[in-house]
PDB file of N, CA and C in Angstrom:
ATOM      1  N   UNK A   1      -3.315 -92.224  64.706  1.00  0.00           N
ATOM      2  CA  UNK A   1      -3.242 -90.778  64.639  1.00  0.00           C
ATOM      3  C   UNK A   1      -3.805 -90.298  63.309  1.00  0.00           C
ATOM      4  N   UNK A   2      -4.632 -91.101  62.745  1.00  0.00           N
ATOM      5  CA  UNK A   2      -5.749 -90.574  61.624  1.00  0.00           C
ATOM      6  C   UNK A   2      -6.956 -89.606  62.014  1.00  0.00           C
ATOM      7  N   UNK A   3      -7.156 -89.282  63.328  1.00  0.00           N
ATOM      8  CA  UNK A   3      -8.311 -88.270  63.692  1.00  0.00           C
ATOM      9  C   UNK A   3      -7.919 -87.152  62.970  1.00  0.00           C
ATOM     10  N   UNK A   4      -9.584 -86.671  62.286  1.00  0.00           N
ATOM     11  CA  UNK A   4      -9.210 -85.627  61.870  1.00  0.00           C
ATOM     12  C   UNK A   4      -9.886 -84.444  62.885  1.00  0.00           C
ATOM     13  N   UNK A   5      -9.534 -83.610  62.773  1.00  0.00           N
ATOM     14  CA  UNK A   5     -10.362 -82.288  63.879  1.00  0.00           C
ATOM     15  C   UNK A   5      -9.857 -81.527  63.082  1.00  0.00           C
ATOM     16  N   UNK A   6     -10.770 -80.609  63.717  1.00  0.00           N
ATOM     17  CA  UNK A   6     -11.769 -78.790  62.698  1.00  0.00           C
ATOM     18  C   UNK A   6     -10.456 -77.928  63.928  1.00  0.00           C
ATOM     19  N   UNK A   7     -10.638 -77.053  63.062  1.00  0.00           N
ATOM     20  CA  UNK A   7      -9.626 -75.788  63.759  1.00  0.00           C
ATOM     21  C   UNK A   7      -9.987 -76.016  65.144  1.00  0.00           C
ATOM     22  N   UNK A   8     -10.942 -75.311  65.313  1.00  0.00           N
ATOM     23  CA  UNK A   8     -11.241 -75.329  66.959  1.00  0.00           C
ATOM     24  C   UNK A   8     -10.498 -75.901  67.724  1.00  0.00           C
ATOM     25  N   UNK A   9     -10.770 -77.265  67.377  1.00  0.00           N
ATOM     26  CA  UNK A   9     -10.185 -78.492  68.368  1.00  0.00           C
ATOM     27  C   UNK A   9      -8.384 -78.436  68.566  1.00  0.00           C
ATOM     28  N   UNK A  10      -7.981 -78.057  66.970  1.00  0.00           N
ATOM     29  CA  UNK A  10      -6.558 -77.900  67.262  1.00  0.00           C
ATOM     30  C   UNK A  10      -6.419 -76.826  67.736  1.00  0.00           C
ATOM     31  N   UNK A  11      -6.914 -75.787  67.611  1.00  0.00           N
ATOM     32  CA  UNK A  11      -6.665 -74.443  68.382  1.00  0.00           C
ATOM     33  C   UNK A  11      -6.514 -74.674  70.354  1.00  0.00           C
ATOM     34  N   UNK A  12      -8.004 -75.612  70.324  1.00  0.00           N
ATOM     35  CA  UNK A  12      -7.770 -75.373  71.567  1.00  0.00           C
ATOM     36  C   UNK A  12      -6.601 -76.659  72.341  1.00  0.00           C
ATOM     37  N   UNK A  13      -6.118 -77.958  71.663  1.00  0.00           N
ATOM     38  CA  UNK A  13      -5.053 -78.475  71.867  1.00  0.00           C
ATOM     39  C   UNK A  13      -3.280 -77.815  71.926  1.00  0.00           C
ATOM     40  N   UNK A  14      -3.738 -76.704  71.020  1.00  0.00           N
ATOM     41  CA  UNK A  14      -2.280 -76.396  71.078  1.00  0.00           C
ATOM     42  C   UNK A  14      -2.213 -75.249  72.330  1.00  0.00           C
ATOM     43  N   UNK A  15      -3.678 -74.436  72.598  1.00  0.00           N
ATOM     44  CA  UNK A  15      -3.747 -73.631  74.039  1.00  0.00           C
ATOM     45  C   UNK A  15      -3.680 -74.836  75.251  1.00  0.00           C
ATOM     46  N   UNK A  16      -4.224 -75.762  74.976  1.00  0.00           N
ATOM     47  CA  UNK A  16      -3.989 -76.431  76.270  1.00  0.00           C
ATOM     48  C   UNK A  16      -2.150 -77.121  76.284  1.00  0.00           C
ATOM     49  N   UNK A  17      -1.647 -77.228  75.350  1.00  0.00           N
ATOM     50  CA  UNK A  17      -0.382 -77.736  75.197  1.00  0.00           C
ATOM     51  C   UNK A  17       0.780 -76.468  75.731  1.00  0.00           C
ATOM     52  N   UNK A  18       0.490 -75.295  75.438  1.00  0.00           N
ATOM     53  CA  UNK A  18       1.176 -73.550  75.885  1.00  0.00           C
ATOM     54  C   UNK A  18       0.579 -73.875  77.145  1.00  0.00           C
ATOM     55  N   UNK A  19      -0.252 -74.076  77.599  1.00  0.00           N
ATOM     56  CA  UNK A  19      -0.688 -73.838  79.150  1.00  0.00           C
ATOM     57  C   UNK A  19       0.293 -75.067  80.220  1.00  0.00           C
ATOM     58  N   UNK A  20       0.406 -75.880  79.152  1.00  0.00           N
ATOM     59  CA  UNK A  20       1.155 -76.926  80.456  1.00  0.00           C
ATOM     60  C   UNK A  20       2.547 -76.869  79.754  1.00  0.00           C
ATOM     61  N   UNK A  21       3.086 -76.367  78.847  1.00  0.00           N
ATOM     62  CA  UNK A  21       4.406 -76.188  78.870  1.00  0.00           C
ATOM     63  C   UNK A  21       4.876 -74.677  79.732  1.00  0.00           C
ATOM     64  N   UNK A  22       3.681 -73.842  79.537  1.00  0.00           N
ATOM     65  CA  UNK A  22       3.853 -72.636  80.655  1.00  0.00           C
ATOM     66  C   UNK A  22       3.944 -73.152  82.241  1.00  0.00           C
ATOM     67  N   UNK A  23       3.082 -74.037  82.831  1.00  0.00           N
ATOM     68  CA  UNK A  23       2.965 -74.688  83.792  1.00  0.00           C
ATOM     69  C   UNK A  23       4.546 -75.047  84.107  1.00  0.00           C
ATOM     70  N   UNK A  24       5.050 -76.224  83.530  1.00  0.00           N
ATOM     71  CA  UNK A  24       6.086 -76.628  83.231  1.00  0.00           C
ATOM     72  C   UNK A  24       7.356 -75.997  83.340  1.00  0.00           C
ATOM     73  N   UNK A  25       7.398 -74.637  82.934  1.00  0.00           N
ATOM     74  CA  UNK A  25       8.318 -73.855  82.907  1.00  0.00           C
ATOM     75  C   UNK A  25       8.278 -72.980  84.571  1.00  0.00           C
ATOM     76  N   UNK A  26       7.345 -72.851  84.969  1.00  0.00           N
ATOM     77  CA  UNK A  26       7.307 -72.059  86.171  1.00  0.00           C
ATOM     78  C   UNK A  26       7.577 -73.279  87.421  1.00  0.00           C
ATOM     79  N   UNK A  27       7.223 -74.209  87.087  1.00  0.00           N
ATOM     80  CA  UNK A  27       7.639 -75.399  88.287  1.00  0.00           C
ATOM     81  C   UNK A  27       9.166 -76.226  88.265  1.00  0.00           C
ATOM     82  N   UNK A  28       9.783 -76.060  87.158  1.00  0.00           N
ATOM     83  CA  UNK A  28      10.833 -76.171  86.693  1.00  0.00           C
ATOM     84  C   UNK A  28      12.150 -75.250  87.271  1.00  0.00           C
ATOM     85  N   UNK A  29      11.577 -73.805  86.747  1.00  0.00           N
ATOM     86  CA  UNK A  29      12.309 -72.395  87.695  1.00  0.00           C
ATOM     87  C   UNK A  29      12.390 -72.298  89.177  1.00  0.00           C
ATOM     88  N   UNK A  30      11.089 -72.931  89.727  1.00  0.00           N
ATOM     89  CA  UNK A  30      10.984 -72.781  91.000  1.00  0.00           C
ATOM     90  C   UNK A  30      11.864 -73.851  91.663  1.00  0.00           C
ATOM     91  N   UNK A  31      11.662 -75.141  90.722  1.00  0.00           N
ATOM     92  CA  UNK A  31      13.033 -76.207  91.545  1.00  0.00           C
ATOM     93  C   UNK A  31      14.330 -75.694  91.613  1.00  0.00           C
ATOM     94  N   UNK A  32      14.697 -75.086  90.380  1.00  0.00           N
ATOM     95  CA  UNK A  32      16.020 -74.496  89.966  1.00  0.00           C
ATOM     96  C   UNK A  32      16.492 -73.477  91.505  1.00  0.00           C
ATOM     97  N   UNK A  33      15.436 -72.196  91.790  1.00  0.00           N
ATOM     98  CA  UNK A  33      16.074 -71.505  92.386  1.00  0.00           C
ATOM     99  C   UNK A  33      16.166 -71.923  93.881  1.00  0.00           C
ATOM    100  N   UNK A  34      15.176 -73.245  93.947  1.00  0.00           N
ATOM    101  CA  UNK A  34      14.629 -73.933  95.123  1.00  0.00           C
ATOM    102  C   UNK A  34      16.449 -74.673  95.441  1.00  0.00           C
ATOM    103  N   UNK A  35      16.812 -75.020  94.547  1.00  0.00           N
ATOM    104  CA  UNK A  35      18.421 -76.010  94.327  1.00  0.00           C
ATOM    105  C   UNK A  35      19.094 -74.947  94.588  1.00  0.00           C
ATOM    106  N   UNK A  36      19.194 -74.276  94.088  1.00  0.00           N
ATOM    107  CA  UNK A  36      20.445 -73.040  94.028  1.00  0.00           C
ATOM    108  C   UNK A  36      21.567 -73.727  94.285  1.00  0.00           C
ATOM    109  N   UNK A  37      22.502 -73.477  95.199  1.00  0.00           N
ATOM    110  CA  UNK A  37      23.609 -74.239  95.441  1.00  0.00           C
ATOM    111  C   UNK A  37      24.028 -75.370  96.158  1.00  0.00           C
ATOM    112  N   UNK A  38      22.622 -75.522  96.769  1.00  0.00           N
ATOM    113  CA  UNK A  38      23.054 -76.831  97.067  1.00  0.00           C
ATOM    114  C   UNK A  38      22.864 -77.780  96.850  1.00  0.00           C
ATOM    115  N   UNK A  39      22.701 -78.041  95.455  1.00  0.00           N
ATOM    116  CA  UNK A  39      23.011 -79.420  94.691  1.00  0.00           C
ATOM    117  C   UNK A  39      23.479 -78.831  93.585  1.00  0.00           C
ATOM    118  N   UNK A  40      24.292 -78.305  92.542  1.00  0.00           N
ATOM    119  CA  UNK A  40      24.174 -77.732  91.456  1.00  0.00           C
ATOM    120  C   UNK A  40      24.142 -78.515  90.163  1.00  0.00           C
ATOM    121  N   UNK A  41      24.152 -79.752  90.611  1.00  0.00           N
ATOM    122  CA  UNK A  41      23.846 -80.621  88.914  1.00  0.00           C
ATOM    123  C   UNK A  41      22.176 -80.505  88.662  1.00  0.00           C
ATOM    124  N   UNK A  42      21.887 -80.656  89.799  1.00  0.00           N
ATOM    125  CA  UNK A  42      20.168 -81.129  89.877  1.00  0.00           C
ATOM    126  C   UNK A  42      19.774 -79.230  89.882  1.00  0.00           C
ATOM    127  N   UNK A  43      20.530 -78.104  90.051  1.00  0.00           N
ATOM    128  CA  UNK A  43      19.855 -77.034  90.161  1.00  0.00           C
ATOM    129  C   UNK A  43      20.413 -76.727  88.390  1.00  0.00           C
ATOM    130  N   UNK A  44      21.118 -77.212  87.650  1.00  0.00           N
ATOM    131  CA  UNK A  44      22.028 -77.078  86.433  1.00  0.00           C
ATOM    132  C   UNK A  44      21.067 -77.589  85.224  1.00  0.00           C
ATOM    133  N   UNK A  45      20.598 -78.864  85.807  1.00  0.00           N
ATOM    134  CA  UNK A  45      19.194 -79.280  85.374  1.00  0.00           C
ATOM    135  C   UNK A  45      18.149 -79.007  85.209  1.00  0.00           C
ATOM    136  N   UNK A  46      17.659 -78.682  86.235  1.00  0.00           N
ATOM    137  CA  UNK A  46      16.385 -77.454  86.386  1.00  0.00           C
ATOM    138  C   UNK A  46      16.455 -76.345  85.636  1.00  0.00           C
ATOM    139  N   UNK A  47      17.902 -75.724  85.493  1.00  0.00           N
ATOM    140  CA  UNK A  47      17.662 -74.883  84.583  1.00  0.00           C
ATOM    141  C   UNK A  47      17.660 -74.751  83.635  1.00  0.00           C
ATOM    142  N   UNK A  48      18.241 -75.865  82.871  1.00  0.00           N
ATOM    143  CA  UNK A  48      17.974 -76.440  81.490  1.00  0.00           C
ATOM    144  C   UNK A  48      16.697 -77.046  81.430  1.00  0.00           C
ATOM    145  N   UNK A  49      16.133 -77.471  82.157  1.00  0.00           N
ATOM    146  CA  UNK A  49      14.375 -77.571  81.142  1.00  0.00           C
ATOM    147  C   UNK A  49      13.924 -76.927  81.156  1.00  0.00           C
ATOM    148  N   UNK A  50      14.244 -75.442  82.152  1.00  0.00           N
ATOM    149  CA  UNK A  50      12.979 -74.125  82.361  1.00  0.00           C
ATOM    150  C   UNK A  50      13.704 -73.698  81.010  1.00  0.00           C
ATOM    151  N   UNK A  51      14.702 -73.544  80.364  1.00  0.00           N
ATOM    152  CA  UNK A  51      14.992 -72.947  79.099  1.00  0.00           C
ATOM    153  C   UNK A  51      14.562 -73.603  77.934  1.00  0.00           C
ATOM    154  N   UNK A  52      14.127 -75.115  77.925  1.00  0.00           N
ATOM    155  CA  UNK A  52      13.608 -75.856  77.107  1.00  0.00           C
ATOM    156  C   UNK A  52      12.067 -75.436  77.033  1.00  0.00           C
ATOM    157  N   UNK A  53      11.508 -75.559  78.355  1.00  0.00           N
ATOM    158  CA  UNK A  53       9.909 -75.326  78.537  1.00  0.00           C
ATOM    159  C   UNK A  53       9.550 -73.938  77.659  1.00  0.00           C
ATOM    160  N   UNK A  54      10.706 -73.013  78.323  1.00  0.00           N
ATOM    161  CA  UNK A  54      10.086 -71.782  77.731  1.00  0.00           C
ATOM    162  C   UNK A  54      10.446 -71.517  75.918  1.00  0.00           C
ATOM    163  N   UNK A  55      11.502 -72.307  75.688  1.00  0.00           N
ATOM    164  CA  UNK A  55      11.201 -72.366  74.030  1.00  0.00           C
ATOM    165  C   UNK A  55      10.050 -73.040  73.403  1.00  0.00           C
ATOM    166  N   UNK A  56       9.381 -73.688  74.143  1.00  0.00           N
ATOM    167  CA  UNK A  56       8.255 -74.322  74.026  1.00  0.00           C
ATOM    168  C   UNK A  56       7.512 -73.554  73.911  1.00  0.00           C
ATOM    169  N   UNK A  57       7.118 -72.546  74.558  1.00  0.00           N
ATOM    170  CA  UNK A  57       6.189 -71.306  75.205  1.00  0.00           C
ATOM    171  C   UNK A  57       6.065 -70.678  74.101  1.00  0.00           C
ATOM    172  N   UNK A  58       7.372 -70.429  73.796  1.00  0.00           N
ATOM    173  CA  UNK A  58       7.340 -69.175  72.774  1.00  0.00           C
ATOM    174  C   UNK A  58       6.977 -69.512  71.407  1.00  0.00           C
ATOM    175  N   UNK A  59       7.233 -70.766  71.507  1.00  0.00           N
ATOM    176  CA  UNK A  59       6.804 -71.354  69.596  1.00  0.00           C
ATOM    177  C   UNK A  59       5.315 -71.209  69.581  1.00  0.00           C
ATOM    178  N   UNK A  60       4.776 -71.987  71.094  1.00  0.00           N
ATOM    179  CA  UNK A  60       3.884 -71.974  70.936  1.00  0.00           C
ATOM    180  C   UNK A  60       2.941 -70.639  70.664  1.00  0.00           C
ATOM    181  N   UNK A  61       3.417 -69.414  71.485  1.00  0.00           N
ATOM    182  CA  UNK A  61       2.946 -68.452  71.096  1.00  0.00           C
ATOM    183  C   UNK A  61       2.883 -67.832  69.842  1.00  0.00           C
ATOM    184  N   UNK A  62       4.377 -67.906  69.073  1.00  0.00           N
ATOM    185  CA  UNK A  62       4.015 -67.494  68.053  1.00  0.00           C
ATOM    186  C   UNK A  62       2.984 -68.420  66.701  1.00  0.00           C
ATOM    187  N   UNK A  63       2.986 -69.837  67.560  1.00  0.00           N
ATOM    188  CA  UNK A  63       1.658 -69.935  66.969  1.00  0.00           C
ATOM    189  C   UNK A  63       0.540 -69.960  66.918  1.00  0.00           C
ATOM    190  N   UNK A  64      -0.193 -69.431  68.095  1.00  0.00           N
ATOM    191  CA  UNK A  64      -1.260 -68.930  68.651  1.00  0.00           C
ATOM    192  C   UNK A  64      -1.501 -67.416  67.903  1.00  0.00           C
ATOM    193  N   UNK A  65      -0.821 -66.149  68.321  1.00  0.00           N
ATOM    194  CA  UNK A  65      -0.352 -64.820  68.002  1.00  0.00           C
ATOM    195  C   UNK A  65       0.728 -64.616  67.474  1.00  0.00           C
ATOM    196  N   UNK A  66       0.659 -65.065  65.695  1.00  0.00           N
ATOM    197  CA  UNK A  66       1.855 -64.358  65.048  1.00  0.00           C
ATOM    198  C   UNK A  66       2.205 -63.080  65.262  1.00  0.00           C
ATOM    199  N   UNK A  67       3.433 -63.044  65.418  1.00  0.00           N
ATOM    200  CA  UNK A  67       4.125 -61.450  65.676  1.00  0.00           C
ATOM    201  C   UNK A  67       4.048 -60.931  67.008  1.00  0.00           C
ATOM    202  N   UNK A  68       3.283 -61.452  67.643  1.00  0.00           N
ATOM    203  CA  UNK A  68       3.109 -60.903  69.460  1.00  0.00           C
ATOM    204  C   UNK A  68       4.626 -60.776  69.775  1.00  0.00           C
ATOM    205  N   UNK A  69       5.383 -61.634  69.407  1.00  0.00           N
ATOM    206  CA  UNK A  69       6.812 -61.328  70.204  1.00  0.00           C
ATOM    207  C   UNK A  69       7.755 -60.406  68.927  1.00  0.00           C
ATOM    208  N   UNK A  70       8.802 -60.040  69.127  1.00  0.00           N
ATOM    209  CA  UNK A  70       9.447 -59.355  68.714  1.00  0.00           C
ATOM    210  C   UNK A  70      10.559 -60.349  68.009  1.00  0.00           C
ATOM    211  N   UNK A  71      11.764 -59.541  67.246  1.00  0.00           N
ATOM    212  CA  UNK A  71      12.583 -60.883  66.983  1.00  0.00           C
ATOM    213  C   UNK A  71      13.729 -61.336  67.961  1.00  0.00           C
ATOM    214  N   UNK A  72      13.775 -60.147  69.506  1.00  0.00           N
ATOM    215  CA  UNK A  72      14.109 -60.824  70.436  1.00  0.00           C
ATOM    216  C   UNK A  72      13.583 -61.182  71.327  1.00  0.00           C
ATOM    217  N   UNK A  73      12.471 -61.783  71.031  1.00  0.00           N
ATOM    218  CA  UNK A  73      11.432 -62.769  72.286  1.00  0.00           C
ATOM    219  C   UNK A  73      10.619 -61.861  72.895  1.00  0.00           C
ATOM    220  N   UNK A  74      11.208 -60.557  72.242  1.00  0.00           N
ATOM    221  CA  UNK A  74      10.096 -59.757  73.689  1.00  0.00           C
ATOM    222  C   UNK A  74       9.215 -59.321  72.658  1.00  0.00           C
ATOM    223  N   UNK A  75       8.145 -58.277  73.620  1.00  0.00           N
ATOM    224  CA  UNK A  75       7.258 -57.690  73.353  1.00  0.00           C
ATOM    225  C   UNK A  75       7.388 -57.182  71.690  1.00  0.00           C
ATOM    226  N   UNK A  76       5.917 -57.224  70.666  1.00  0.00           N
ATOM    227  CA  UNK A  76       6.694 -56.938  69.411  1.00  0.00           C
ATOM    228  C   UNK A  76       6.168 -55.137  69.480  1.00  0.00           C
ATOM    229  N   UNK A  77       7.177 -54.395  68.831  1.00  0.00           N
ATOM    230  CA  UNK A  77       7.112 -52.806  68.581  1.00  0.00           C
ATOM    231  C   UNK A  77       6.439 -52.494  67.623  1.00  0.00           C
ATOM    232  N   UNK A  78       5.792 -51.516  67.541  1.00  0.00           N
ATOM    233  CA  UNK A  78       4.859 -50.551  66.645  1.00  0.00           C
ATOM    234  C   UNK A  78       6.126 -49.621  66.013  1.00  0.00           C
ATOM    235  N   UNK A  79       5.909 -49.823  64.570  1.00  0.00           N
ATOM    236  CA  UNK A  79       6.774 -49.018  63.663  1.00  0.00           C
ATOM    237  C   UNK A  79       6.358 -47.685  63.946  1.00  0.00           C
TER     238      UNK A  79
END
């Protein structure tokens, strides 16, 4: 893990890394509501990695677009 790479390359590793933890998070949700009650460890599960995936998401965003989110995850406001 001595490669070195130019912005670009990490730029576009860490967009391709947000794209499959976004991925990740929507196939994750969909098992979850897919489980619903009838299994609830395995639907309990599911919903603990879609909450993992999407903290993923969001780091990643804010390191893509500092400040895009707000300091409660959402949308950021114009003073």
């Amino acid at each position: 893990m001595t490669d070195v790479v130019d912005s670009d390359e990490l730029l576009r590793r860490i967009q391709r890394a947000r794209a499959c933890a976004a991925e990740e998070e929507r196939s994750w949700r969909a098992r979850s509501e897919e489980l619903g009650s009838a299994d609830t460890d395995a639907a309990r599960d599911a919903t603990v990695r879609t909450l993992a995936y999407e903290a993923v998401t969001r780091v990643l965003d804010e390191v893509l677009r500092p400040g895009s989110r707000g300091p409660s995850g959402g949308p950021a406001q114009a003073d």
